[in-house]
Protein backbone atom coordinates (compact mmCIF):
# COMPACT_ATOMS: atom_id res chain seq x y z
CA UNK A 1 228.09 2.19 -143.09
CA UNK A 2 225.31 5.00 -143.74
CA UNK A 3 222.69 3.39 -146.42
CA UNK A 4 221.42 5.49 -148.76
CA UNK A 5 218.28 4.19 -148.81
CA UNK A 6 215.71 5.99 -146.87
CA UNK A 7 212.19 4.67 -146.54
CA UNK A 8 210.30 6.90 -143.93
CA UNK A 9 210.40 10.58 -143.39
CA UNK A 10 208.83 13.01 -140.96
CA UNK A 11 208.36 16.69 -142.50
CA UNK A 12 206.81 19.56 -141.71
CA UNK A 13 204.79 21.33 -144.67
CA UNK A 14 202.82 24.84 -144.77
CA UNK A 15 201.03 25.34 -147.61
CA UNK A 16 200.44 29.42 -148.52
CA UNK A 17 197.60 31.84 -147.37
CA UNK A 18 194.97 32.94 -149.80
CA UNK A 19 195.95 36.91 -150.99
CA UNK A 20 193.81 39.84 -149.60
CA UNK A 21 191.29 40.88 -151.64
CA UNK A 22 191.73 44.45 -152.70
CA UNK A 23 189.51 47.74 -151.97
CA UNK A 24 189.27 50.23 -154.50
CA UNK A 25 187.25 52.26 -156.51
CA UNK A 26 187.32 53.78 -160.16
CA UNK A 27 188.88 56.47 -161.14
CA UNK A 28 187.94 57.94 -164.03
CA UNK A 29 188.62 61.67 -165.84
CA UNK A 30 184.85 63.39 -164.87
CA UNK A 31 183.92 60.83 -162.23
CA UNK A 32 184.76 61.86 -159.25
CA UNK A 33 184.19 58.43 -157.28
CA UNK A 34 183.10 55.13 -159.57
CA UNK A 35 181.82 51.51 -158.80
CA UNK A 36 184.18 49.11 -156.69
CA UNK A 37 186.96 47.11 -159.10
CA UNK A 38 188.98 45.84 -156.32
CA UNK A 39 189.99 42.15 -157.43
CA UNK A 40 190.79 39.06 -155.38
CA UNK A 41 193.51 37.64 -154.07
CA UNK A 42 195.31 35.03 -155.30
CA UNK A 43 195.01 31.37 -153.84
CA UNK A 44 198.12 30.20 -151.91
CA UNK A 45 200.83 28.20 -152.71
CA UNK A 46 199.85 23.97 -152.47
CA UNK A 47 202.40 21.05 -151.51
CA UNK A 48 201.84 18.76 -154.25
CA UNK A 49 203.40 15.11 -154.48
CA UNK A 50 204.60 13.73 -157.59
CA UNK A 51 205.29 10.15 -158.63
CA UNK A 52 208.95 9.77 -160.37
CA UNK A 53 209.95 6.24 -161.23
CA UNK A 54 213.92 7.41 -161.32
CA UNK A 55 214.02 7.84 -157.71
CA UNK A 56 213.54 4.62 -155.32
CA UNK A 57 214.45 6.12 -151.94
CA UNK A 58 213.03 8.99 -149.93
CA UNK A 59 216.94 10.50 -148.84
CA UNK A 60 216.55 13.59 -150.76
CA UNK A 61 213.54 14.45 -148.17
CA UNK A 62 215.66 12.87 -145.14
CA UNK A 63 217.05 16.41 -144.81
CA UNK A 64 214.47 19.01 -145.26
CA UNK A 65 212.16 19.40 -142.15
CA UNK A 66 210.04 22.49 -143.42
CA UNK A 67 208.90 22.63 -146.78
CA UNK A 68 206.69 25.66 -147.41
CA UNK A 69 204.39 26.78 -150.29
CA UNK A 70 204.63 30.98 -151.46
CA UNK A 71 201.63 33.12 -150.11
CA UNK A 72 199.44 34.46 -152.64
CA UNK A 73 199.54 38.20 -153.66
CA UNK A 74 196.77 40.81 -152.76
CA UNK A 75 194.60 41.86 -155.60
CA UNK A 76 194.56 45.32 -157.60
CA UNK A 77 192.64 47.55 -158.84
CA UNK A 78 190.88 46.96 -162.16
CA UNK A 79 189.27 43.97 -160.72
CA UNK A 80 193.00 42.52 -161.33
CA UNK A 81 193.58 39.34 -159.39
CA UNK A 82 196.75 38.83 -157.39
CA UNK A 83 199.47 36.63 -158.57
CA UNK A 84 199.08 32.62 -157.16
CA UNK A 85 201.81 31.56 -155.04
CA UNK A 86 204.17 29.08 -156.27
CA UNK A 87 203.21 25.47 -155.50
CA UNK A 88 205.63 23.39 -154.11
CA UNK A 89 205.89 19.46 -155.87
CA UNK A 90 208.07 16.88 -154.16
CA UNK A 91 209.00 14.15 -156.66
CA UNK A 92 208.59 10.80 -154.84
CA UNK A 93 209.19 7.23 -155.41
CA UNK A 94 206.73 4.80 -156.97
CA UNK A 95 204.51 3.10 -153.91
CA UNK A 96 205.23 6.43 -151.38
CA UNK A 97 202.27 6.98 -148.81
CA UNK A 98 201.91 10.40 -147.11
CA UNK A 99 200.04 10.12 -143.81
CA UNK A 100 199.15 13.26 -141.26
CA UNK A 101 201.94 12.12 -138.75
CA UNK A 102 198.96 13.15 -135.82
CA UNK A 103 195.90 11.86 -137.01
CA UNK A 104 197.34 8.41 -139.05
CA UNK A 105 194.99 9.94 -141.75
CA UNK A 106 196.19 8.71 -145.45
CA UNK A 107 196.64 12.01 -147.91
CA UNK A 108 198.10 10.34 -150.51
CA UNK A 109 198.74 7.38 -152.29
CA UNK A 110 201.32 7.64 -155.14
CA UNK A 111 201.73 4.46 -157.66
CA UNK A 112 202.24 5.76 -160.83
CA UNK A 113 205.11 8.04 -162.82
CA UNK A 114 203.70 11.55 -163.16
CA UNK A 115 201.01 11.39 -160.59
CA UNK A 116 200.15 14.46 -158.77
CA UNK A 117 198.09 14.60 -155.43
CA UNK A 118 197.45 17.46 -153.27
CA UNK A 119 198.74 17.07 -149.88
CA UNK A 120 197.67 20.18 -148.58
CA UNK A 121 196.00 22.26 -150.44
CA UNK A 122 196.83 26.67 -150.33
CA UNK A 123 194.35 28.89 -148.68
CA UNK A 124 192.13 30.50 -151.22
CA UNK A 125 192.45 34.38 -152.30
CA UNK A 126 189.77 36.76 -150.51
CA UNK A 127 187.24 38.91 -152.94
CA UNK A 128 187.81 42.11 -153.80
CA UNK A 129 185.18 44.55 -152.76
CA UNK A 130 183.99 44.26 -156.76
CA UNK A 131 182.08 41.85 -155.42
CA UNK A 132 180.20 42.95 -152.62
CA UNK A 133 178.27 45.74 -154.42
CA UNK A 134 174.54 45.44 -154.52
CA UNK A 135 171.77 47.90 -155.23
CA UNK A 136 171.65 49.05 -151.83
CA UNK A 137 174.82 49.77 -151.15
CA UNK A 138 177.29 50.90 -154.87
CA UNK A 139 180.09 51.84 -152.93
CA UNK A 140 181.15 48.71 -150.58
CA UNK A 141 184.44 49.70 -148.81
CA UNK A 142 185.42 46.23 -147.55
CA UNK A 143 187.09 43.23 -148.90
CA UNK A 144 188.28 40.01 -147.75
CA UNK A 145 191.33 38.94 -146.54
CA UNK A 146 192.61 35.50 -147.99
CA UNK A 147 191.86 32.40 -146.47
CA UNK A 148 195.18 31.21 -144.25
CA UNK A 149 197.48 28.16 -145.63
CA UNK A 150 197.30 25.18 -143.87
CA UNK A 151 200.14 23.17 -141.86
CA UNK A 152 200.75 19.82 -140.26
CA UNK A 153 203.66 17.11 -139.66
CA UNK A 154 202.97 14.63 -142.28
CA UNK A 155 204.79 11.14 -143.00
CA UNK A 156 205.98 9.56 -145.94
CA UNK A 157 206.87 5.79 -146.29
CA UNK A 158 207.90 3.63 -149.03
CA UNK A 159 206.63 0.59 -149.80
CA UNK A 160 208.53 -1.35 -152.48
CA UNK A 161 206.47 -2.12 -155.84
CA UNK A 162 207.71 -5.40 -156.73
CA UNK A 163 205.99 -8.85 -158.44
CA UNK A 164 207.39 -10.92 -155.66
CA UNK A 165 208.64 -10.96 -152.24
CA UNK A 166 210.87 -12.63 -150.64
CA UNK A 167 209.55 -14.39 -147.23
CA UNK A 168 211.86 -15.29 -144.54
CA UNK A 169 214.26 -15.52 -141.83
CA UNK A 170 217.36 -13.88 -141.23
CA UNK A 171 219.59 -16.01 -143.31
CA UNK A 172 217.94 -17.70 -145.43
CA UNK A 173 219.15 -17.43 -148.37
CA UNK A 174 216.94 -14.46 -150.14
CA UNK A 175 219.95 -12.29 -151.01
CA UNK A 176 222.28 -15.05 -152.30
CA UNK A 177 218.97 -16.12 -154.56
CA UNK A 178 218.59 -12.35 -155.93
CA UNK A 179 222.32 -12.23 -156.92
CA UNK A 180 222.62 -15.31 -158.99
CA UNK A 181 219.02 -14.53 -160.61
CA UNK A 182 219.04 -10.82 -161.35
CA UNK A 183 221.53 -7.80 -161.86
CA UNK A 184 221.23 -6.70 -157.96
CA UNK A 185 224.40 -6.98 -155.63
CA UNK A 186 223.20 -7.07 -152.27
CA UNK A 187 225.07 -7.49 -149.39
CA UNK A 188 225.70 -11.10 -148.54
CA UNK A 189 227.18 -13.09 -145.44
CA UNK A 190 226.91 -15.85 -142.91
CA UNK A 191 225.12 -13.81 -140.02
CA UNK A 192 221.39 -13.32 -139.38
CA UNK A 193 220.61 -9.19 -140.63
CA UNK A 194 222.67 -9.16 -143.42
CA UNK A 195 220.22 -6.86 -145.11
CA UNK A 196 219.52 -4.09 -143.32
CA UNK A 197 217.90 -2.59 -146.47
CA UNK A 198 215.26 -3.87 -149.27
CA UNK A 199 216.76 -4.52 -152.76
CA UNK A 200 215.09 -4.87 -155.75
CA UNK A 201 216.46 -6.98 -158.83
CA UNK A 202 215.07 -7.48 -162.27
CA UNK A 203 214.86 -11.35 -163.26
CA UNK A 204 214.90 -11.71 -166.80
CA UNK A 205 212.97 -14.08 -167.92
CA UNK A 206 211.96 -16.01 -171.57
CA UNK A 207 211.51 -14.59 -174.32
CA UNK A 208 213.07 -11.14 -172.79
CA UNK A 209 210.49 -11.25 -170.63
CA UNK A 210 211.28 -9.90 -166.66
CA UNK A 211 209.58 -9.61 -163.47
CA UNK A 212 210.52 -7.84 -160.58
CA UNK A 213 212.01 -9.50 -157.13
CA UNK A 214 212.21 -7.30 -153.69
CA UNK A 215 214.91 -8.77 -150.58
CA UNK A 216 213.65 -7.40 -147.81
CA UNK A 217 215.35 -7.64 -144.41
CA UNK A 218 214.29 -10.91 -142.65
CA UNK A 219 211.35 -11.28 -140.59
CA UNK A 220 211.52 -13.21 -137.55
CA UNK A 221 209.31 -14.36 -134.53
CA UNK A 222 207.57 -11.33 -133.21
CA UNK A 223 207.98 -8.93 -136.54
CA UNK A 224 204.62 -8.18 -135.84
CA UNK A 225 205.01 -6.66 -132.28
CA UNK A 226 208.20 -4.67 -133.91
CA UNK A 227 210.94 -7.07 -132.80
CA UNK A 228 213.73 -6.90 -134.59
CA UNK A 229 213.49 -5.12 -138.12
CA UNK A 230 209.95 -6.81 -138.43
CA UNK A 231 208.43 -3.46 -138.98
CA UNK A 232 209.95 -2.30 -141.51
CA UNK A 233 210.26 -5.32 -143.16
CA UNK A 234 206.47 -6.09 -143.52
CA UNK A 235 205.50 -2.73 -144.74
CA UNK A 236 206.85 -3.05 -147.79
CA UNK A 237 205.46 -6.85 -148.55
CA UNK A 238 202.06 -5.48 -148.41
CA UNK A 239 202.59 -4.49 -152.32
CA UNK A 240 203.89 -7.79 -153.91
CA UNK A 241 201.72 -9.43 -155.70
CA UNK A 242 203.49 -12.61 -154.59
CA UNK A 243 205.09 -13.44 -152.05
CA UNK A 244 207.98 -16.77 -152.48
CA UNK A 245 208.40 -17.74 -148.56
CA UNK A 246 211.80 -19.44 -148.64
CA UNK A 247 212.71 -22.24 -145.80
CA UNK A 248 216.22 -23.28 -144.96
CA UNK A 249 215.93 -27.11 -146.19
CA UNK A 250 219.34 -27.78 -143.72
CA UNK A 251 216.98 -26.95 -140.37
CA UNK A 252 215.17 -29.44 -138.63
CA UNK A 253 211.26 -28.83 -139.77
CA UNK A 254 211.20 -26.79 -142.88
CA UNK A 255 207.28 -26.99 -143.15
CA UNK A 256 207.36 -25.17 -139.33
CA UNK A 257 209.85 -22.48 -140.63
CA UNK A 258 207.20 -21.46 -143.07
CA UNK A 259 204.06 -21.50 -140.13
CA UNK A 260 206.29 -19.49 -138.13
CA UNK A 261 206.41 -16.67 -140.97
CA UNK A 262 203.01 -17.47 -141.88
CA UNK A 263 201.73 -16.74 -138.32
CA UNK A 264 203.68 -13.22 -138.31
CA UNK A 265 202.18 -11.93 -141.45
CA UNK A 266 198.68 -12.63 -140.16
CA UNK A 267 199.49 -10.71 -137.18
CA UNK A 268 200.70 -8.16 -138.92
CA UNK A 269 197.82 -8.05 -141.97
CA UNK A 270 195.44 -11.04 -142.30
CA UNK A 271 194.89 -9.68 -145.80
CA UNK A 272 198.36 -10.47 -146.42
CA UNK A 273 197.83 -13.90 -146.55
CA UNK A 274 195.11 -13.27 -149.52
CA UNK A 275 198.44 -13.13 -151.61
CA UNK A 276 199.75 -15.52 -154.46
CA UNK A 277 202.03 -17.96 -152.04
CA UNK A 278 205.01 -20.20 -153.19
CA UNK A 279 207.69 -22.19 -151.33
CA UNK A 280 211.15 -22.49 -151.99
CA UNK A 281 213.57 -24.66 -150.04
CA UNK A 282 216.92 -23.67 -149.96
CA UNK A 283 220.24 -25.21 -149.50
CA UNK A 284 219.04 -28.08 -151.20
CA UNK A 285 222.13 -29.25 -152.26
CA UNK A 286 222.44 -30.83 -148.15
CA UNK A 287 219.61 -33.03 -149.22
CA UNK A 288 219.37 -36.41 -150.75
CA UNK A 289 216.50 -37.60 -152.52
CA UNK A 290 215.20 -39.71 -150.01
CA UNK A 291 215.15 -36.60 -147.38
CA UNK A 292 213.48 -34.27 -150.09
CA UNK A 293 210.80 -36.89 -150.26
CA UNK A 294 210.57 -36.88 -146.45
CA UNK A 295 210.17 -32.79 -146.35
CA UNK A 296 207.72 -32.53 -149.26
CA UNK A 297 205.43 -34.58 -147.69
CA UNK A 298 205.41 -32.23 -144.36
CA UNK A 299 204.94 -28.93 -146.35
CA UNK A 300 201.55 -27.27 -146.64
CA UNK A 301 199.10 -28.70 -149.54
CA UNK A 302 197.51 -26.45 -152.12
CA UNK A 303 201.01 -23.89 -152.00
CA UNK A 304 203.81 -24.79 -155.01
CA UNK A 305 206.66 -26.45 -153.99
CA UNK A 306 210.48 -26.28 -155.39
CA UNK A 307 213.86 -27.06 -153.48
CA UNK A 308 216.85 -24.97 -154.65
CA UNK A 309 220.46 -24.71 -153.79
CA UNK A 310 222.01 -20.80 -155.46
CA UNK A 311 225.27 -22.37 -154.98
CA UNK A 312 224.58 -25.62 -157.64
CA UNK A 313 221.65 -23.48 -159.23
CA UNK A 314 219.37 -26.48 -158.82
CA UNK A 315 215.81 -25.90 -159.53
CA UNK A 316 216.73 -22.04 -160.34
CA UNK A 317 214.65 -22.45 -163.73
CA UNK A 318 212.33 -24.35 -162.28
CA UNK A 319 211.59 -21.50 -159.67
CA UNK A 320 211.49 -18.93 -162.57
CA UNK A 321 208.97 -20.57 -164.47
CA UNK A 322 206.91 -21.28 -161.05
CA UNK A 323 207.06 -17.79 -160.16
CA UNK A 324 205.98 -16.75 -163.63
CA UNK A 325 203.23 -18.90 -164.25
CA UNK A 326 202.13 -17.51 -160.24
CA UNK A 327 202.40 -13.67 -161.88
CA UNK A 328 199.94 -14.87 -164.75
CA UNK A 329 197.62 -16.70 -163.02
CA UNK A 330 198.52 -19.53 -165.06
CA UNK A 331 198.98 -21.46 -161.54
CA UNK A 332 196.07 -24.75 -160.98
């Protein structure tokens, strides 16, 4: 099955050369040969990104390799300047990051609906020879000639902006837990890679309150080397604000299940690990009381704590409110 959801693109954008500035002199009835009024070009198309929170995939770029800005037009005479070529904007997703695809440099960071950033800015218009005349020389025949556009290769990835993310391995559990808590449908099965692409759900929450939950394809040993769909998956973690590590309570050592993951995401980005952490142990309903005693007192001190089963919904609420007190800072 072809996913529609897209979340890196290589393009090629040329932004447009500056006009020529224009040579020419006045003409007027009785004056055989008056002062310069050549006017300057006019600056070159840019390639402008612009954040748009209705789109949440980058498949409407997937397909066009060359994007290029209009040239600007060549001044006139009458010191008139020469029409600006036509900018080209490219309406992005919320949390997309435009990189030269040579240099790694970043151009542009877009977060919010309606942003703008120049990406690569149109060459400027040349001056008409209106300009060049000084009291040594009234009759300057020379202009210049706009300032070329610029192009490169560039890259654009997404990076999901979500409250929290969910943290673990194939199979754990994260997609099953986004279905029975929000609106999203992701895919769902028995096999390790189930999702192959992130999903986002809205939780709702008290008071018709919400916060925003991102299933992102599972990491597992070696993510941060590129193993598997490790890659992929970490990049877009780096934007939650928290992220809920979930631990299949059924395995042998859940508490070494969450070092494993822990391990990767330092690997990967030690700042990761500044992030708001909880711990959720799924499957929960395979446990007695005596063996959830047994497990709590092997998982890591000073990180919140809740086992869960989405097939009873035990401790669902219990992970809402835990999550939400975590996205307020409410947490001791």
């Amino acid at each position: 099955m072809t996913s529609n959801f897209i979340d890196y693109v290589k393009i090629n954008l040329k932004s447009g050369n500056g006009g020529r500035g224009f040579t020419h002199f006045r003409r007027e009835k009785f004056v055989d040969k008056g002062g310069p009024d050549g006017g300057d070009g006019g600056r070159g198309g840019h390639i402008i990104l612009r954040g748009n929170k209705q789109y949440w995939t980058l498949i409407h770029l997937k397909y066009q390799k060359h994007i290029k800005a209009d040239h600007g037009e060549s001044g006139g005479k009458s010191r008139s300047t020469g029409k600006q070529g036509k900018d080209v904007i490219l309406e992005v997703p919320l949390g997309t990051v435009a990189r030269n695809a040579e240099t790694g440099e970043k151009l542009a960071e877009i977060i919010d609906d309606g942003q703008e950033v120049i990406v690569l800015p149109g060459g400027m218009g040349g001056l008409g020879n209106y300009h060049f005349k000084t009291s040594t020389n009234q009759a300057p025949d020379y202009s210049q000639p706009g300032i070329p556009g610029q192009e490169i290769w560039a890259i654009l990835e997404l990076k999901l902006l979500a409250d929290v993310g969910l943290v673990g391995f194939p199979n754990a559990g994260k997609s099953t837990l986004l279905s029975v808590i929000s609106a999203a449908k992701p895919e769902i099965g028995d096999y390790p890679f189930t999702t192959l692409v992130p999903n986002l759900g809205v939780v709702p929450y008290r008071d018709f309150q919400s916060f925003v939950m991102a299933d992102i394809p599972g990491i597992i040993e070696g993510a941060a080397e590129g193993k598997g769909l490790g890659l992929r998956f970490l990049r877009h973690i780096e934007r939650n604000s928290n992220l809920l590590f979930m631990v299949d309570g059924s395995k042998l050592s859940p508490a070494e299940e969450y070092e494993t993951l822990l391990g990767e995401l330092e690997k990967y980005n030690p700042e990761l690990l500044d992030k708001n952490r909880l711990l959720a142990v799924t499957k929960s309903d395979l446990l007695d009381e005596d063996l959830k005693k047994e497990i709590a007192a092997t998982l890591p001190k000073g990180i919140p704590h809740v086992f869960i089963s989405s097939k009873t919904m035990e401790g669902i609420n219990e992970l809402k409110d835990l999550i939400w007190r975590s996205l307020n800072d409410y947490l001791e």
